[in-house]
Protein backbone atom coordinates (compact mmCIF):
# COMPACT_ATOMS: atom_id res chain seq x y z
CA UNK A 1 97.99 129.86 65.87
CA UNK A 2 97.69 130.19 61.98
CA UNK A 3 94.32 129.03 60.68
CA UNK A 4 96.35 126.51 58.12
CA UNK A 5 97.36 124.79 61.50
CA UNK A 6 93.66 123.84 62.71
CA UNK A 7 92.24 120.51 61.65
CA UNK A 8 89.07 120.43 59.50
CA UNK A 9 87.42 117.10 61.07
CA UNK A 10 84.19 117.14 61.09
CA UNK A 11 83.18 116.18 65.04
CA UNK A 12 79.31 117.32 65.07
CA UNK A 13 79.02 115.40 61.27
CA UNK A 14 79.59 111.77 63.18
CA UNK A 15 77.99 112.69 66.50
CA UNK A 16 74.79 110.44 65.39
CA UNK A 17 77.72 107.22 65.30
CA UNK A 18 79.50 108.89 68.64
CA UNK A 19 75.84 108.34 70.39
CA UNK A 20 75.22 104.93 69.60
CA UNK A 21 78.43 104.16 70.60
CA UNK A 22 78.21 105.94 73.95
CA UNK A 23 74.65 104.45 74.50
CA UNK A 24 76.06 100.73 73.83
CA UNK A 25 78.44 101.35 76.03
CA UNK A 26 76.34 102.84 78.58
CA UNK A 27 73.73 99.72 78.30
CA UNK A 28 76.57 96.98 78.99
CA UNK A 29 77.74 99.14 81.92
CA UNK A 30 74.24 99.51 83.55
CA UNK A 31 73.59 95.96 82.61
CA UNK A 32 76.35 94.91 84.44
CA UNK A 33 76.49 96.86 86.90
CA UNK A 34 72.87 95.93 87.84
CA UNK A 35 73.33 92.06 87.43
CA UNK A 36 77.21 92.05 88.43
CA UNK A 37 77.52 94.43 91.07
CA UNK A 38 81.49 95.54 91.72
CA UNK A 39 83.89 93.60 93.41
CA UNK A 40 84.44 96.03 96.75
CA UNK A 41 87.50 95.35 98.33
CA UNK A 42 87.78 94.60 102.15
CA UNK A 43 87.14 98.91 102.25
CA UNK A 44 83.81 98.72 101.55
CA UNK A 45 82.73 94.60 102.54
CA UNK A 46 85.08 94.82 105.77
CA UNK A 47 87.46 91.85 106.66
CA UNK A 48 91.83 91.93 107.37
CA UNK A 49 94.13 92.27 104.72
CA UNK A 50 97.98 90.68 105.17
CA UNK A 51 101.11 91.04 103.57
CA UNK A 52 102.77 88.16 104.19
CA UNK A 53 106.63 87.52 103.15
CA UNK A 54 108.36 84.56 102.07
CA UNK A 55 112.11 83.20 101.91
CA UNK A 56 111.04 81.81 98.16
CA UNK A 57 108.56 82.08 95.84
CA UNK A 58 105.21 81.37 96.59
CA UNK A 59 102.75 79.17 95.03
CA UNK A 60 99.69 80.70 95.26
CA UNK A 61 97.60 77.67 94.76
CA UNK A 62 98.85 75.96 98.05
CA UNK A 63 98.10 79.10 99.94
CA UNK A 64 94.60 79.05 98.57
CA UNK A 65 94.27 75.19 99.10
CA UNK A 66 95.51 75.50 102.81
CA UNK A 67 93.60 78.60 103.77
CA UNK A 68 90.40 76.87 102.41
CA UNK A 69 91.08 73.18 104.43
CA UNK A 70 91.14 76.06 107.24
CA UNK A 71 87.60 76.87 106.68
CA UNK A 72 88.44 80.70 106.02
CA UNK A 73 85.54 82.24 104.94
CA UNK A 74 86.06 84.78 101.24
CA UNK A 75 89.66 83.66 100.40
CA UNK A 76 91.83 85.91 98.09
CA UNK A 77 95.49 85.81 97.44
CA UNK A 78 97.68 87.10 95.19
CA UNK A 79 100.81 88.45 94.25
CA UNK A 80 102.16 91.68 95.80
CA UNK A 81 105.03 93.44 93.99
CA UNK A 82 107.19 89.97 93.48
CA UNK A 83 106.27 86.21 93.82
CA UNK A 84 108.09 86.09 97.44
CA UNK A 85 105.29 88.57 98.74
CA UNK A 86 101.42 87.94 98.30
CA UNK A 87 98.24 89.55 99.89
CA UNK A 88 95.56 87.81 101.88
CA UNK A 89 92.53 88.86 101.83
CA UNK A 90 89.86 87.34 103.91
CA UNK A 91 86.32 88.14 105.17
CA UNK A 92 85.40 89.43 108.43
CA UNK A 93 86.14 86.75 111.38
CA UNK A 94 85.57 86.34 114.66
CA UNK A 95 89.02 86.31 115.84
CA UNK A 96 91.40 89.08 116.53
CA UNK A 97 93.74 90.42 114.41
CA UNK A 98 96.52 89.26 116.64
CA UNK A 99 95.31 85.61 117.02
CA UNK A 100 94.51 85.59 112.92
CA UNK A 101 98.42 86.24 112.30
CA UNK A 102 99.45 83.73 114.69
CA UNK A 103 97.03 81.24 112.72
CA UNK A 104 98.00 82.39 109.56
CA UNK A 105 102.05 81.57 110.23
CA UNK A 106 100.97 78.39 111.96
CA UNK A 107 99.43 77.11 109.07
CA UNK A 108 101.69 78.73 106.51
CA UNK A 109 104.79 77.69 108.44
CA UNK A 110 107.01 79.45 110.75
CA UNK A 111 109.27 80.81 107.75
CA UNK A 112 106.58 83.41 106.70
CA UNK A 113 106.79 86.71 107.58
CA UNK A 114 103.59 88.77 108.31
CA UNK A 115 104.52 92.09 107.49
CA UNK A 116 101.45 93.71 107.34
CA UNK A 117 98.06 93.04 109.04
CA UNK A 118 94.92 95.45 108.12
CA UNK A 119 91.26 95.23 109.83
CA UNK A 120 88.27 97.03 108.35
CA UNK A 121 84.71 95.83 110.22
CA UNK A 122 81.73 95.60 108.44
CA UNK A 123 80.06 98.66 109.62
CA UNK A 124 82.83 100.83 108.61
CA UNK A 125 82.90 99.47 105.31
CA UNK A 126 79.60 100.55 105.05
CA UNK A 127 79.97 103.63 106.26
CA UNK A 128 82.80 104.68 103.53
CA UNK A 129 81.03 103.37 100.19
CA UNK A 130 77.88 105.58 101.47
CA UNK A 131 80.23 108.37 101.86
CA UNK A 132 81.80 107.87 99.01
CA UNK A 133 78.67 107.76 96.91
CA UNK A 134 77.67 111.20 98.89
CA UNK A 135 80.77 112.60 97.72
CA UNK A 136 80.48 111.77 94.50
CA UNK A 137 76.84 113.21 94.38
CA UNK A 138 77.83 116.34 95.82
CA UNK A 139 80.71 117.01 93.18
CA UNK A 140 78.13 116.77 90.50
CA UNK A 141 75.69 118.98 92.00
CA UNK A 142 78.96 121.43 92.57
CA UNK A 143 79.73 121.21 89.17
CA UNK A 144 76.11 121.77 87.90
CA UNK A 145 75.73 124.79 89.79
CA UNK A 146 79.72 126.36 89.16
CA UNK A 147 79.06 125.91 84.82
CA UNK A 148 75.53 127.12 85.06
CA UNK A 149 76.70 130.65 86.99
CA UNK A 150 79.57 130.37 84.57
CA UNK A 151 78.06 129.99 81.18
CA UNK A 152 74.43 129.14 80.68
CA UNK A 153 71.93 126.40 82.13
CA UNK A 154 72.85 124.36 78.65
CA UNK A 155 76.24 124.58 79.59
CA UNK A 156 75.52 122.78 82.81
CA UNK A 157 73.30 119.97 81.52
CA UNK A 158 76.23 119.37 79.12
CA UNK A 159 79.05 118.75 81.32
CA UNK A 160 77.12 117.14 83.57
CA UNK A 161 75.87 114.61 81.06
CA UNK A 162 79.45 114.07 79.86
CA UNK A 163 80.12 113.77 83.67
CA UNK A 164 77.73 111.15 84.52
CA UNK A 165 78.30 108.90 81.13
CA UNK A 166 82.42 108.71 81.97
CA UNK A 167 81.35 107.92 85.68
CA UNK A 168 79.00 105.04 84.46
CA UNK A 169 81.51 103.70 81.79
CA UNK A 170 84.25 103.46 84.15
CA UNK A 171 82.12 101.57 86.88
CA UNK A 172 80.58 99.87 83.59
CA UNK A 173 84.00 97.94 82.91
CA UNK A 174 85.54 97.90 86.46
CA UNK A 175 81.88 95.55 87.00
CA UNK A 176 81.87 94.07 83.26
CA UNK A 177 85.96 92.68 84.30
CA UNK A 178 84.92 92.26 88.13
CA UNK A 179 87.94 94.07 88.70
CA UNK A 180 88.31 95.31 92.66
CA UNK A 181 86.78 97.99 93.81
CA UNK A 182 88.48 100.21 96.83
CA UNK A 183 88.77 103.60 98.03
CA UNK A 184 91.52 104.15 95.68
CA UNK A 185 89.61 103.80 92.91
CA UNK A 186 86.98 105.52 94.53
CA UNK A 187 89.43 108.67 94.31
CA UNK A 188 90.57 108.30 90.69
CA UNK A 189 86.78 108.54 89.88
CA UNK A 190 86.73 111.96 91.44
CA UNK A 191 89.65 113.01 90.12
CA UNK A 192 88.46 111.86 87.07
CA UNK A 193 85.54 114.08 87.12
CA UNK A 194 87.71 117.08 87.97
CA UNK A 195 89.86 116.00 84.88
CA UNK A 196 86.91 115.25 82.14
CA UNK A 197 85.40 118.88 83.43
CA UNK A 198 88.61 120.64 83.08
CA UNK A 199 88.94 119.62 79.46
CA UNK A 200 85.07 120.37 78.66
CA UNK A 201 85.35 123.76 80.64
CA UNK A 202 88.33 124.83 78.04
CA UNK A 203 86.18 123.55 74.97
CA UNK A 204 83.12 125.51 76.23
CA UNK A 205 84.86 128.71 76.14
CA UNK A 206 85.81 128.28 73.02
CA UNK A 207 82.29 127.91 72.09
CA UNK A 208 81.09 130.77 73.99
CA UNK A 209 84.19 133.08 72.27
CA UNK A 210 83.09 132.11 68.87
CA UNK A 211 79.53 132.34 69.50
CA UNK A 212 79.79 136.03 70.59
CA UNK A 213 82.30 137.00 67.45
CA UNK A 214 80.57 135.35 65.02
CA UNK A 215 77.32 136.92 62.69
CA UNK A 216 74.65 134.60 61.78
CA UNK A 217 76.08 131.12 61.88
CA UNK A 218 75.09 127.61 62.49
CA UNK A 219 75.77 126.35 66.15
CA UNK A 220 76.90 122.91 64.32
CA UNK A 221 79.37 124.70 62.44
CA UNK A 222 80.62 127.28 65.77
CA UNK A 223 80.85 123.85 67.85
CA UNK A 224 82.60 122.06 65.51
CA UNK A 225 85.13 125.41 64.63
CA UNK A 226 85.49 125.27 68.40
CA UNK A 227 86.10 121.35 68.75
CA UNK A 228 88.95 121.88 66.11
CA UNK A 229 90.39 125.23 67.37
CA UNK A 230 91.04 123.11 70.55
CA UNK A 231 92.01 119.94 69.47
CA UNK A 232 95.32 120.17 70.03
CA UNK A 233 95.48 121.32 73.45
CA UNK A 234 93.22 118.40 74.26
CA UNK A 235 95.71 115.90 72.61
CA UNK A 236 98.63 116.99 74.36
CA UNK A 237 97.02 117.09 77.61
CA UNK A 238 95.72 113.72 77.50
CA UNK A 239 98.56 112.30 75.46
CA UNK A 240 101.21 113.59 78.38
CA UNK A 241 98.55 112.50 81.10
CA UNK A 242 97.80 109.07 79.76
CA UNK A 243 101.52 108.60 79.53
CA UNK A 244 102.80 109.21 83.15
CA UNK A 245 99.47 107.42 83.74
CA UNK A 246 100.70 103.61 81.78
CA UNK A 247 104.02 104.29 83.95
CA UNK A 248 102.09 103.98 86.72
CA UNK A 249 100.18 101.26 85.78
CA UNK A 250 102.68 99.01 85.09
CA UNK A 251 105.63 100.21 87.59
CA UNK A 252 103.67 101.35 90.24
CA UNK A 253 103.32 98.23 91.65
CA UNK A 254 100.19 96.20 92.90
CA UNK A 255 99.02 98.40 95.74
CA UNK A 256 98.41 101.67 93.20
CA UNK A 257 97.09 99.22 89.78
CA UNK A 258 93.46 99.65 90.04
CA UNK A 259 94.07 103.08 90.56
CA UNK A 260 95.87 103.70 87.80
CA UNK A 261 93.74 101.62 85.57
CA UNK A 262 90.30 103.94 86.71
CA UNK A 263 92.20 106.80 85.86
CA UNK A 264 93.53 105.81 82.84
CA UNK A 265 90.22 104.40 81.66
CA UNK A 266 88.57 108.03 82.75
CA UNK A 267 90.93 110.11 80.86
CA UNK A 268 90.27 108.39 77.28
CA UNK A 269 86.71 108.33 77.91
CA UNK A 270 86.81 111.88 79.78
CA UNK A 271 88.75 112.89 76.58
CA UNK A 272 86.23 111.86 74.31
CA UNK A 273 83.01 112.60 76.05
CA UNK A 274 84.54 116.61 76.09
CA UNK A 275 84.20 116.20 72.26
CA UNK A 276 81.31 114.38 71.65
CA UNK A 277 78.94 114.38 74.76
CA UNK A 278 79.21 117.80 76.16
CA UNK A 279 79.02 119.20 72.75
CA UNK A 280 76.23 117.48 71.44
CA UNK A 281 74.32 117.99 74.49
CA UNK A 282 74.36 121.85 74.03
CA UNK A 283 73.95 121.25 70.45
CA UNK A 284 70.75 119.24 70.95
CA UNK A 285 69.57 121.70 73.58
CA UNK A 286 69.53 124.50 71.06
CA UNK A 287 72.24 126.49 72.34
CA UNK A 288 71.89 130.01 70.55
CA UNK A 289 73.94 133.19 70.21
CA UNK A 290 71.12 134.81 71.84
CA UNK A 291 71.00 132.65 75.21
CA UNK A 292 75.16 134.00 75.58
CA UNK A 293 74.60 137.76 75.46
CA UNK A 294 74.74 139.38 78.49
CA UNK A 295 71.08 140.76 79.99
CA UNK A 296 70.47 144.54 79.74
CA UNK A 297 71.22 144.69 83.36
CA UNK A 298 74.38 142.87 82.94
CA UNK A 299 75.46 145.01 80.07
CA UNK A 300 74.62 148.28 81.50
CA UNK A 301 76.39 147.30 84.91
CA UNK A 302 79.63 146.67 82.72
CA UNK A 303 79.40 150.23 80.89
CA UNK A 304 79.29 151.82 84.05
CA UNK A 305 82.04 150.77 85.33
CA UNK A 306 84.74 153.31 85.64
């Protein structure tokens, strides 16, 4: 690539307006998250899901209206794919499954099909969010551990940090909308943080590689060559991403929409905590040529090698 090709924005210039903007958004997410909660889905609260079919479209209101007269406790229906299919979701009862769909096409009318009928109890629902929070943790302390052996302990703190703030933003609006919550989403997250790390990993080495072949100067200025240098690798990779990503959001269907939605949430935020967040974490740390060179032992190991 021809040096006339790389941008000149200055990244590490605005990173005092890129923190306050991170940290607002951080605030409303913790704020909401801590007054709000998230609206798990019957994976992590337990109760049946059903698909139920009609000959003609459904009104959703008199489902709602004759499921309540019922006395059925957490109601929620809703379109699924087209207006002659909806979802019911309900809270845990103390019926079985079987005796629930005969219910539900008793009081729906015998025209309904029940095409699908899904049971999670209470304990397993349990059971999967603390798993999934454990999984979660453990990916982070993975990660902490992999960029620290990798590159240097600054390194680490830096992805991690940009790690944790795209995790936080993304519960942060899923919470702020009280948009539901399931193990679907659950997976974008971690694929998410697989994603944003990918795209700091690639900046990072850029750092490192201009650290090491540059003589006496500024770490703003060697981060922000760096940002630049890889600026449009990180465009096209998030540009083609976020693009196959808004297919699936609004072709994919019902059954795949929050998923799509986390991810594409993570991958602008991912995308721009890689730039700002990691970066200006190692900045702030006081990342140095110095801390990159390789230890006596290290470089005397390499010489010998044959």
């Amino acid at each position: 690539m021809k040096a006339l090709n790389i941008p000149k924005i200055d990244f590490v210039g605005r990173r005092i307006y890129a923190i306050i903007f991170s940290m607002l958004l951080i605030v409303a997410s913790v704020f909401s998250l801590t007054t709000n909660g998230l609206k798990f889905g019957i994976d992590f609260t337990g109760g049946t899901l059903l698909e139920v079919g009609y000959q003609q479209d459904a009104n959703l209101a008199e489902v709602r209206e004759v499921l309540n007269k019922a006395d059925f406790n957490g109601v929620n229906v809703q379109y699924f794919g087209s207006t002659k299919e909806i979802l019911i979701r309900l809270e845990p009862q103390k019926i079985s499954s079987a005796k629930l769909s005969s219910k539900i096409i008793h009081l729906l009318g015998n025209e309904v099909d029940i095409r699908r009928v899904e049971f999670v109890g209470p304990k397993v629902g349990e059971e999967l969010a603390n798993d999934g929070g454990l999984a979660m943790l453990y990916a982070l302390i993975g990660i902490l551990i992999y960029v620290a052996f990798r590159f240097e302990y600054r390194f680490a703190l830096g992805s991690i940090s940009a790690l944790i703030h795209d995790v936080i933003i993304t519960l942060g609006i899923f919470s702020i909308f009280q948009i539901e919550f399931d193990l679907t989403v659950l997976a974008a997250i971690l694929a998410v943080i697989g994603y944003s790390l990918n795209d700091t990993i690639v900046v990072f080495d850029r750092i490192r590689e201009n650290f090491l072949s540059t003589r006496h100067a500024d770490p703003a200025k060697i981060i922000n060559d760096a940002l630049n240098q890889t600026l449009s690798r990180t465009i096209m990779t998030s540009v083609t991403t976020l693009l196959v990503l808004v297919a699936l959001f609004y072709l994919g269907g019902e059954i795949i929409h929050s998923f799509a939605l986390a991810l594409l949430i993570g991958v602008v935020v991912g995308t721009y905590s890689s730039i700002y967040v990691a970066s200006t974490m190692i900045l702030a740390l006081g990342i140095s040529k110095e801390d990159l060179l390789p230890s006596e032992k290290e470089a005397q190991a390499v010489d010998n090698r044959p």
